[in-house]
N, C-alpha and C. Protein backbone atom coordinates (compact mmCIF):
# COMPACT_ATOMS: atom_id res chain seq x y z
N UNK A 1 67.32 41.89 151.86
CA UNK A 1 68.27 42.95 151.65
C UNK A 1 69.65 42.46 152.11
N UNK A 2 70.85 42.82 151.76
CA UNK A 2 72.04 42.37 151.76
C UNK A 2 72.94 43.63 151.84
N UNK A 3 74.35 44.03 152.56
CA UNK A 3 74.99 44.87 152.98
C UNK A 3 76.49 44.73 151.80
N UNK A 4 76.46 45.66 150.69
CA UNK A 4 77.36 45.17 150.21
C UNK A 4 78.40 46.75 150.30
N UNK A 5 79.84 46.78 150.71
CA UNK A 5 80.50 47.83 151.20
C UNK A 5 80.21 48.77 151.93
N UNK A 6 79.17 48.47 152.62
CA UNK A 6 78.19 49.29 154.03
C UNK A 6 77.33 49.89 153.20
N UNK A 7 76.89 49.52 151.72
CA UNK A 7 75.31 49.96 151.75
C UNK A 7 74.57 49.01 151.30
N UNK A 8 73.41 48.94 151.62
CA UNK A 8 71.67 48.03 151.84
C UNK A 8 71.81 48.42 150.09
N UNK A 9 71.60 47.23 149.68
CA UNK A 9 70.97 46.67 148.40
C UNK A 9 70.21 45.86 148.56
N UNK A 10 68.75 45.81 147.73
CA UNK A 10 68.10 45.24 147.56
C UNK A 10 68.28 44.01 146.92
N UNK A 11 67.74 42.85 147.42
CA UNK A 11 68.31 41.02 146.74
C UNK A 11 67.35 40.92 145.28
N UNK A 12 67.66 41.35 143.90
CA UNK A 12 66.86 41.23 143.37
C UNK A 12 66.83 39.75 142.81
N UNK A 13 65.57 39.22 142.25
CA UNK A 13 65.01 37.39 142.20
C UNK A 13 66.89 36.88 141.36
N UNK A 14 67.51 37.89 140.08
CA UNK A 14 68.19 37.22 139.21
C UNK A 14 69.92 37.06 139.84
N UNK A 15 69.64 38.04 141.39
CA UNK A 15 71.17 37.85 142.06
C UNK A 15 71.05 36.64 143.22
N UNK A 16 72.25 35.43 142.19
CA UNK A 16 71.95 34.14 143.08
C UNK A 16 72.96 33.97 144.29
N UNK A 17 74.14 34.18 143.51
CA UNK A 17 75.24 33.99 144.01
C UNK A 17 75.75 35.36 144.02
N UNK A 18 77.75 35.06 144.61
CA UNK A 18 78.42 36.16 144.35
C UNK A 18 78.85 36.50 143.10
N UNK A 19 78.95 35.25 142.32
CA UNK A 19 79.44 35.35 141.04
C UNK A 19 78.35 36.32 140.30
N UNK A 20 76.77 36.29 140.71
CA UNK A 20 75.70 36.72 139.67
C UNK A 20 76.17 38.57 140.54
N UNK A 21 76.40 39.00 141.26
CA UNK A 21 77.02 39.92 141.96
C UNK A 21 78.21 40.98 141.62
N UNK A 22 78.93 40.10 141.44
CA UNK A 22 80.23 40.48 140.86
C UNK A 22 80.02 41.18 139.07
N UNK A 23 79.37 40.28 138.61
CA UNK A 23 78.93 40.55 137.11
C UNK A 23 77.66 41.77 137.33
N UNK A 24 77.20 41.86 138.60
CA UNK A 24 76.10 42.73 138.31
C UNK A 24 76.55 44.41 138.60
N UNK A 25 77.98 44.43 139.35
CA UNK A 25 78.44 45.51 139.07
C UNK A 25 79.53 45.64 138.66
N UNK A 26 79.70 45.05 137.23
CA UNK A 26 80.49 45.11 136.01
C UNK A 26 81.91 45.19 136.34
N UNK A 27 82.33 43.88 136.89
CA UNK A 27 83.78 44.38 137.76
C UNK A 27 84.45 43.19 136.91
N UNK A 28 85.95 43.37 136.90
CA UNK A 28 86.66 42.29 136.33
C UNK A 28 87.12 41.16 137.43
N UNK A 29 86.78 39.82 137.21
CA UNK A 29 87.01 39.25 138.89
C UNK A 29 87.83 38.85 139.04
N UNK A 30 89.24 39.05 138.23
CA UNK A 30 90.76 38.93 138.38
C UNK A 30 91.25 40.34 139.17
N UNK A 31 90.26 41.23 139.70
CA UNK A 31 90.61 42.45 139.99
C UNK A 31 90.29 42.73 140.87
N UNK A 32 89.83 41.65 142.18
CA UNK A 32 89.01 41.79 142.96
C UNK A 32 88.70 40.64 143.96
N UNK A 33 88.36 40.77 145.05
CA UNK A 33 88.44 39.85 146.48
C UNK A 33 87.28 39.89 147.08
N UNK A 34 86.57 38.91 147.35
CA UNK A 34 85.41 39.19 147.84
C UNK A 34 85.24 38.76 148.98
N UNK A 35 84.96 39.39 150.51
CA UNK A 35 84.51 39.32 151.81
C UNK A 35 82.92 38.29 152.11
N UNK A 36 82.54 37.37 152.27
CA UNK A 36 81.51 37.21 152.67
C UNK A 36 81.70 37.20 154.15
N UNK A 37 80.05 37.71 154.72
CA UNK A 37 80.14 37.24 156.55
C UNK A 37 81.53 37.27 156.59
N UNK A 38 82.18 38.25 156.71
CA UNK A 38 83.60 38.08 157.42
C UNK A 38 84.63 36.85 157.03
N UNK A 39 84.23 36.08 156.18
CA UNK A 39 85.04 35.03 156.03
C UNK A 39 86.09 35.38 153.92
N UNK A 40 86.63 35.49 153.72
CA UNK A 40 87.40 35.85 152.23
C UNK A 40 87.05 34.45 151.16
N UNK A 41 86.42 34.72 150.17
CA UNK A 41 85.78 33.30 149.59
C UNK A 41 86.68 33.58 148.03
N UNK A 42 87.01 32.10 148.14
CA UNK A 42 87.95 31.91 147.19
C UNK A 42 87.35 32.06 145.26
N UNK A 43 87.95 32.81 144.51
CA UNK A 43 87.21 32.94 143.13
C UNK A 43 86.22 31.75 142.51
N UNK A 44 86.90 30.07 143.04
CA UNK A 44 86.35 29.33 142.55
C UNK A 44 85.07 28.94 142.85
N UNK A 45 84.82 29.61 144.54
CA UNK A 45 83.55 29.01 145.57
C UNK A 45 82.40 30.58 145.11
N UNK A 46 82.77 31.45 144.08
CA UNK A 46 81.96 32.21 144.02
C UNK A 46 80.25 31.78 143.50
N UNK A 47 80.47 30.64 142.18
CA UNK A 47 79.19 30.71 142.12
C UNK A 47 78.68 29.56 143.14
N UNK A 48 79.11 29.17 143.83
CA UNK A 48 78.19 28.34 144.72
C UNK A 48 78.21 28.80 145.90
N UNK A 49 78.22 30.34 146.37
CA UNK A 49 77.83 30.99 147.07
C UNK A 49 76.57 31.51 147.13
N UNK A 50 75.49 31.07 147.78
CA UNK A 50 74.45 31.55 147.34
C UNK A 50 74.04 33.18 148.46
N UNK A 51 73.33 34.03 148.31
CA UNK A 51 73.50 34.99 148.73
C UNK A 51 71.66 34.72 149.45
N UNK A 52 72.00 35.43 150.69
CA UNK A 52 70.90 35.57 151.59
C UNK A 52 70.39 37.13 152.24
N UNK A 53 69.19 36.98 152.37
CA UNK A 53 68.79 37.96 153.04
C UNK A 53 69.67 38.43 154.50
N UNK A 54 70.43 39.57 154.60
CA UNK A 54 70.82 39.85 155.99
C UNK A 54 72.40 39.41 155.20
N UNK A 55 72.87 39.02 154.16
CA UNK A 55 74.46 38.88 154.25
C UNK A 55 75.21 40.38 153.92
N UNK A 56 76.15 39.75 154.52
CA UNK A 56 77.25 41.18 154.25
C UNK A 56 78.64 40.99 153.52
N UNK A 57 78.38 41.76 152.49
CA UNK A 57 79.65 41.21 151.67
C UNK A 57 80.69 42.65 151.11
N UNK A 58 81.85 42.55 150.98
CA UNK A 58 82.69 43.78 151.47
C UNK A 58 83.25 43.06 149.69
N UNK A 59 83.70 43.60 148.80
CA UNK A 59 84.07 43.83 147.40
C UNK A 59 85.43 44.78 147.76
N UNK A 60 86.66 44.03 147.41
CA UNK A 60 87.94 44.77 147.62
C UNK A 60 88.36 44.87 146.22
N UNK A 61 88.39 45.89 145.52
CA UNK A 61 89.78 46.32 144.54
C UNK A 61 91.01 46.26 143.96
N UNK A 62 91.62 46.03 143.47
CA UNK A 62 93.26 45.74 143.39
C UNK A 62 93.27 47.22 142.36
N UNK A 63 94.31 47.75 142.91
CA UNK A 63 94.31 49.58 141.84
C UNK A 63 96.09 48.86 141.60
N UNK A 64 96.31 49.16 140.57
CA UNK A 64 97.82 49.16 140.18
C UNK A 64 98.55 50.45 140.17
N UNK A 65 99.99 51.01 140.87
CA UNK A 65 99.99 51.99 140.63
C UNK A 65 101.81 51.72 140.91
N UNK A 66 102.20 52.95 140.68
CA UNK A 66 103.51 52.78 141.02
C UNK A 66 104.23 54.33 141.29
């Protein structure tokens, strides 16, 4: 199980990485920042992030507004 914006999701077998993550809740990833373990992982290191039982990953937004 994995902590993604303070809620427990289940690791299912086809989520590898953050990249398989990002695509699994249909987000645009020019639109968006991703937290692992406390550390900010750069767009390019997404798919060779592999995701573990017990990680915590925080998904930030960019809203445009004026």
């Amino acid at each position: 199980m994995i902590e993604v914006n303070g809620q427990k999701k289940e690791l299912p077998p086809d989520l590898i990485s953050i990249q398989d993550l990002i695509g699994d809740y249909q987000l645009d990833e020019r639109t968006v920042a991703v937290e692992y373990n406390g550390s900010i992982i750069a767009r390019q290191g997404w798919s060779q992030t592999i995701l573990r039982d017990g990680d915590r990953i925080e998904i930030i937004r960019f809203v445009g507004g004026g």
